[in-house]
C-alpha atoms as a PDB file:
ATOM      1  CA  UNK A   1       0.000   0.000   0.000  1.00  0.00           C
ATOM      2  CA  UNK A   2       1.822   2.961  -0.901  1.00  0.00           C
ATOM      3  CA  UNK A   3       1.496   6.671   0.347  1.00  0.00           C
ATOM      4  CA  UNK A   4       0.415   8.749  -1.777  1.00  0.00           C
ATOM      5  CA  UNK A   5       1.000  12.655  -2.481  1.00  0.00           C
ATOM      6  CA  UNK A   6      -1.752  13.836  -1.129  1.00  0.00           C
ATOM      7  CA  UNK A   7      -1.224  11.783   2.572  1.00  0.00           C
ATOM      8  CA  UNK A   8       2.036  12.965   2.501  1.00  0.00           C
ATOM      9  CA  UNK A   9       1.144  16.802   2.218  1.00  0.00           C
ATOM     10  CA  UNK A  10      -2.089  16.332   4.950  1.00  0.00           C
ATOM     11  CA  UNK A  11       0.923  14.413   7.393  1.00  0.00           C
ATOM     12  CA  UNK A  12       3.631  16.973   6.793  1.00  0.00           C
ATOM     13  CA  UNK A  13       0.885  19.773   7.890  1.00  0.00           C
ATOM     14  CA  UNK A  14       0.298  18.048  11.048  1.00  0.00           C
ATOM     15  CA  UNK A  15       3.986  16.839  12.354  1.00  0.00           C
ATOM     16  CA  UNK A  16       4.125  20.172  14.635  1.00  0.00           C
ATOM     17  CA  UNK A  17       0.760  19.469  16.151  1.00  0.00           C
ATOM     18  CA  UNK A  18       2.011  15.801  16.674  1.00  0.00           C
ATOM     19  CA  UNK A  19       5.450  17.095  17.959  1.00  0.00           C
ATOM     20  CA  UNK A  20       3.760  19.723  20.439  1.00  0.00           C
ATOM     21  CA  UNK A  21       1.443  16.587  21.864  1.00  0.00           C
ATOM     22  CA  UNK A  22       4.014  14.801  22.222  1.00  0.00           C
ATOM     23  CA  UNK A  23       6.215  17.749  24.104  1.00  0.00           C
ATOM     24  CA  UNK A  24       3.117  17.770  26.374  1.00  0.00           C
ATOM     25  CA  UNK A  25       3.069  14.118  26.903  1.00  0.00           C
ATOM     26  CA  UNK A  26       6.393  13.941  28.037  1.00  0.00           C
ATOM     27  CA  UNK A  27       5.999  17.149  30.605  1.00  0.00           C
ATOM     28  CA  UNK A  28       2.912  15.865  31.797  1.00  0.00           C
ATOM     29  CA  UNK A  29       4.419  12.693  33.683  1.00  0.00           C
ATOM     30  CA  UNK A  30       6.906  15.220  34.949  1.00  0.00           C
ATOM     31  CA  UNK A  31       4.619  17.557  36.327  1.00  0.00           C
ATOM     32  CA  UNK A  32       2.498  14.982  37.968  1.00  0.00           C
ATOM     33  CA  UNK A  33       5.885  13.581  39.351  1.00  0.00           C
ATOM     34  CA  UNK A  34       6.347  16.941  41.208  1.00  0.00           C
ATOM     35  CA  UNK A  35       3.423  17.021  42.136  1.00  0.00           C
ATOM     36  CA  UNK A  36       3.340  13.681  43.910  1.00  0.00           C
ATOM     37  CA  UNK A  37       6.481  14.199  45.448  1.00  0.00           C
ATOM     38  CA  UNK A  38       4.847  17.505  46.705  1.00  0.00           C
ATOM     39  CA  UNK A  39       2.305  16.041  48.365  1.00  0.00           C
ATOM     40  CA  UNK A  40       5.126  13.475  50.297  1.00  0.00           C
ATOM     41  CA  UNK A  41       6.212  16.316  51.449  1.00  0.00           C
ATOM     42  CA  UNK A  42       3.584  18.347  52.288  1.00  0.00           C
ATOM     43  CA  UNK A  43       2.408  15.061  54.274  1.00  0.00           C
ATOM     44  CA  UNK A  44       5.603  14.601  56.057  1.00  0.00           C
ATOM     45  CA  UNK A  45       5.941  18.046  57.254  1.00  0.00           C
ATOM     46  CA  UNK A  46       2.224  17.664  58.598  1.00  0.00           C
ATOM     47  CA  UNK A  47       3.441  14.570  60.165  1.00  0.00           C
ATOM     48  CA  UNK A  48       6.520  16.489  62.018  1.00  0.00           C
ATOM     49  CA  UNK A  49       4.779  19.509  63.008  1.00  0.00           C
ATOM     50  CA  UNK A  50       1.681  17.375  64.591  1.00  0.00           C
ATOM     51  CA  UNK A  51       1.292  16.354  68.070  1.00  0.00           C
ATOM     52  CA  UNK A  52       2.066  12.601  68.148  1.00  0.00           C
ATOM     53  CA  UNK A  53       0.215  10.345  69.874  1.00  0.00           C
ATOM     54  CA  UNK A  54       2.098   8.837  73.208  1.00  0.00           C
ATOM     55  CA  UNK A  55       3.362   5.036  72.704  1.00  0.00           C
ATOM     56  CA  UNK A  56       2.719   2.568  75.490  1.00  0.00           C
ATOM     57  CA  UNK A  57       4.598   3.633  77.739  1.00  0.00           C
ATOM     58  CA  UNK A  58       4.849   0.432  80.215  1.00  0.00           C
ATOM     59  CA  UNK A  59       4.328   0.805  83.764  1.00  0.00           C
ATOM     60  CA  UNK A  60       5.217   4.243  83.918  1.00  0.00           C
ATOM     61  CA  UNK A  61       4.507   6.212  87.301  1.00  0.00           C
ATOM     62  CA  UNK A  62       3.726   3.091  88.346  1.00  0.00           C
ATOM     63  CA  UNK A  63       7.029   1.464  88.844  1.00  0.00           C
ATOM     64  CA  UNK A  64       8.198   4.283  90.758  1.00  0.00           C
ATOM     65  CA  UNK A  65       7.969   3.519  94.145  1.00  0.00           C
ATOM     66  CA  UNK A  66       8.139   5.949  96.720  1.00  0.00           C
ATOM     67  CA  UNK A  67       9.955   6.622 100.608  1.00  0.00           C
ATOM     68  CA  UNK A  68       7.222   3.794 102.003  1.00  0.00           C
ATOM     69  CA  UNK A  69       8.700   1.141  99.616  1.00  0.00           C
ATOM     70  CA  UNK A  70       5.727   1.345  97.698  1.00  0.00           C
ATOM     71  CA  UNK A  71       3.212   0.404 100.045  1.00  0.00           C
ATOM     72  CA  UNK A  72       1.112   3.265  99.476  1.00  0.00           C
ATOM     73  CA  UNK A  73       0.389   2.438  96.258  1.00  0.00           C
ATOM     74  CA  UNK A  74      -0.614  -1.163  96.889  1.00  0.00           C
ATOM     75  CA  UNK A  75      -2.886   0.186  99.940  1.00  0.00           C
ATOM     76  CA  UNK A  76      -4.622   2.083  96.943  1.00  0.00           C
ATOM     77  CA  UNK A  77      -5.015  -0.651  94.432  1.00  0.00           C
ATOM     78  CA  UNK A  78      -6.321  -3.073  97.234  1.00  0.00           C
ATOM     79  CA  UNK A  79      -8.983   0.188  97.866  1.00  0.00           C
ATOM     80  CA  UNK A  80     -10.002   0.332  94.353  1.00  0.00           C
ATOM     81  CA  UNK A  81     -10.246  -3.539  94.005  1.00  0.00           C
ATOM     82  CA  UNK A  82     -12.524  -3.441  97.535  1.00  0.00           C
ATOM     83  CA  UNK A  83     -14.763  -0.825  96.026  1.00  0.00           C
ATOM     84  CA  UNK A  84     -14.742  -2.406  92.434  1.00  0.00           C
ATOM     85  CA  UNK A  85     -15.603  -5.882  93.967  1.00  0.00           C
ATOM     86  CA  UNK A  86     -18.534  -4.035  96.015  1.00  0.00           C
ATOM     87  CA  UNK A  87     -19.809  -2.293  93.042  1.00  0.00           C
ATOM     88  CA  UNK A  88     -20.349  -5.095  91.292  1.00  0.00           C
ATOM     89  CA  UNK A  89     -21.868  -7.027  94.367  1.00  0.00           C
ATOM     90  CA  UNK A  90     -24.646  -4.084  94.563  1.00  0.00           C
ATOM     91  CA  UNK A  91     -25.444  -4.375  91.207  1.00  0.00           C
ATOM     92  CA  UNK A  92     -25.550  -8.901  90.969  1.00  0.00           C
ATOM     93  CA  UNK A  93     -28.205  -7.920  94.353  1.00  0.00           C
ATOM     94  CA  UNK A  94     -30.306  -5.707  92.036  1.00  0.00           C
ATOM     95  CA  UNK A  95     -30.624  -7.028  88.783  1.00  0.00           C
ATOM     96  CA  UNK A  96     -32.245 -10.457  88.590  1.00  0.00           C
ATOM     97  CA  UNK A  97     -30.577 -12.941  86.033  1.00  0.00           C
ATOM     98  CA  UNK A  98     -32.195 -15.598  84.565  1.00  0.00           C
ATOM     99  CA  UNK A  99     -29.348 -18.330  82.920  1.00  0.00           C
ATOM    100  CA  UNK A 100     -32.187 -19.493  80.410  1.00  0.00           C
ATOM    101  CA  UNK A 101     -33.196 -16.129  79.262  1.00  0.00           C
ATOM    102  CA  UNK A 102     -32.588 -15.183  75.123  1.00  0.00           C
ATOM    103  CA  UNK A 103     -32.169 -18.980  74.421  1.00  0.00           C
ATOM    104  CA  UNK A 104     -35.584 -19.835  73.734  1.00  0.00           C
ATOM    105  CA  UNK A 105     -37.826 -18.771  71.712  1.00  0.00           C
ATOM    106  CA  UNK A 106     -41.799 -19.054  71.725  1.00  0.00           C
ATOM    107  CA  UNK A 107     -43.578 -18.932  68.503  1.00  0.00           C
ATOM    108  CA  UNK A 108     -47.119 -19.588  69.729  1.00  0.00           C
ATOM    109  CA  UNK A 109     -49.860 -17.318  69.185  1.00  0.00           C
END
């Protein structure tokens, strides 16, 4: 299949349009390569000037013990636990559980 004269003349008219698309092309991955790496940016200098949240941090004041050789402390937990386990006993006195109730259901009418 040969070209002929007339192809020639309408492709020759066009080769700047093709080479300016092609210019674009090419520029186009760049700028949306800047731009992404932009954004990286932009998100790790949000990251740095942020307040971080704390890690675990173990124990902590906890494992400090003070001049009583941590007694105090222990007398504290053992308080909490005492008023923890009485909660809980008020509340097993006033609510009335039934180990069967939810499991079956009734479907008379």
């Amino acid at each position: 299949m040969a070209i002929s004269p007339l192809d020639l003349q309408t492709l020759f008219t066009q080769m700047d349009k093709v080479g300016k698309q092609e210019a674009a092309q090419k520029e186009g991955a760049a700028i949306l390569q800047s731009i992404q790496h932009a954004k990286i940016q932009q998100d790790v200098d949000e990251k740095i000037r942020s307040v971080n949240e704390a890690q675990n941090m173990g124990e902590g004041a906890e494992a400090i013990k003070d001049k009583n050789g941590g007694r105090a402390g222990q007398d504290e937990r053992q308080r909490d636990q005492s008023t923890e386990a009485a909660e809980e006993a008020e509340e097993s006195n006033s609510v009335i559980r039934d180990p069967d109730l939810g499991r079956n259901i009734d479907f008379s009418f």
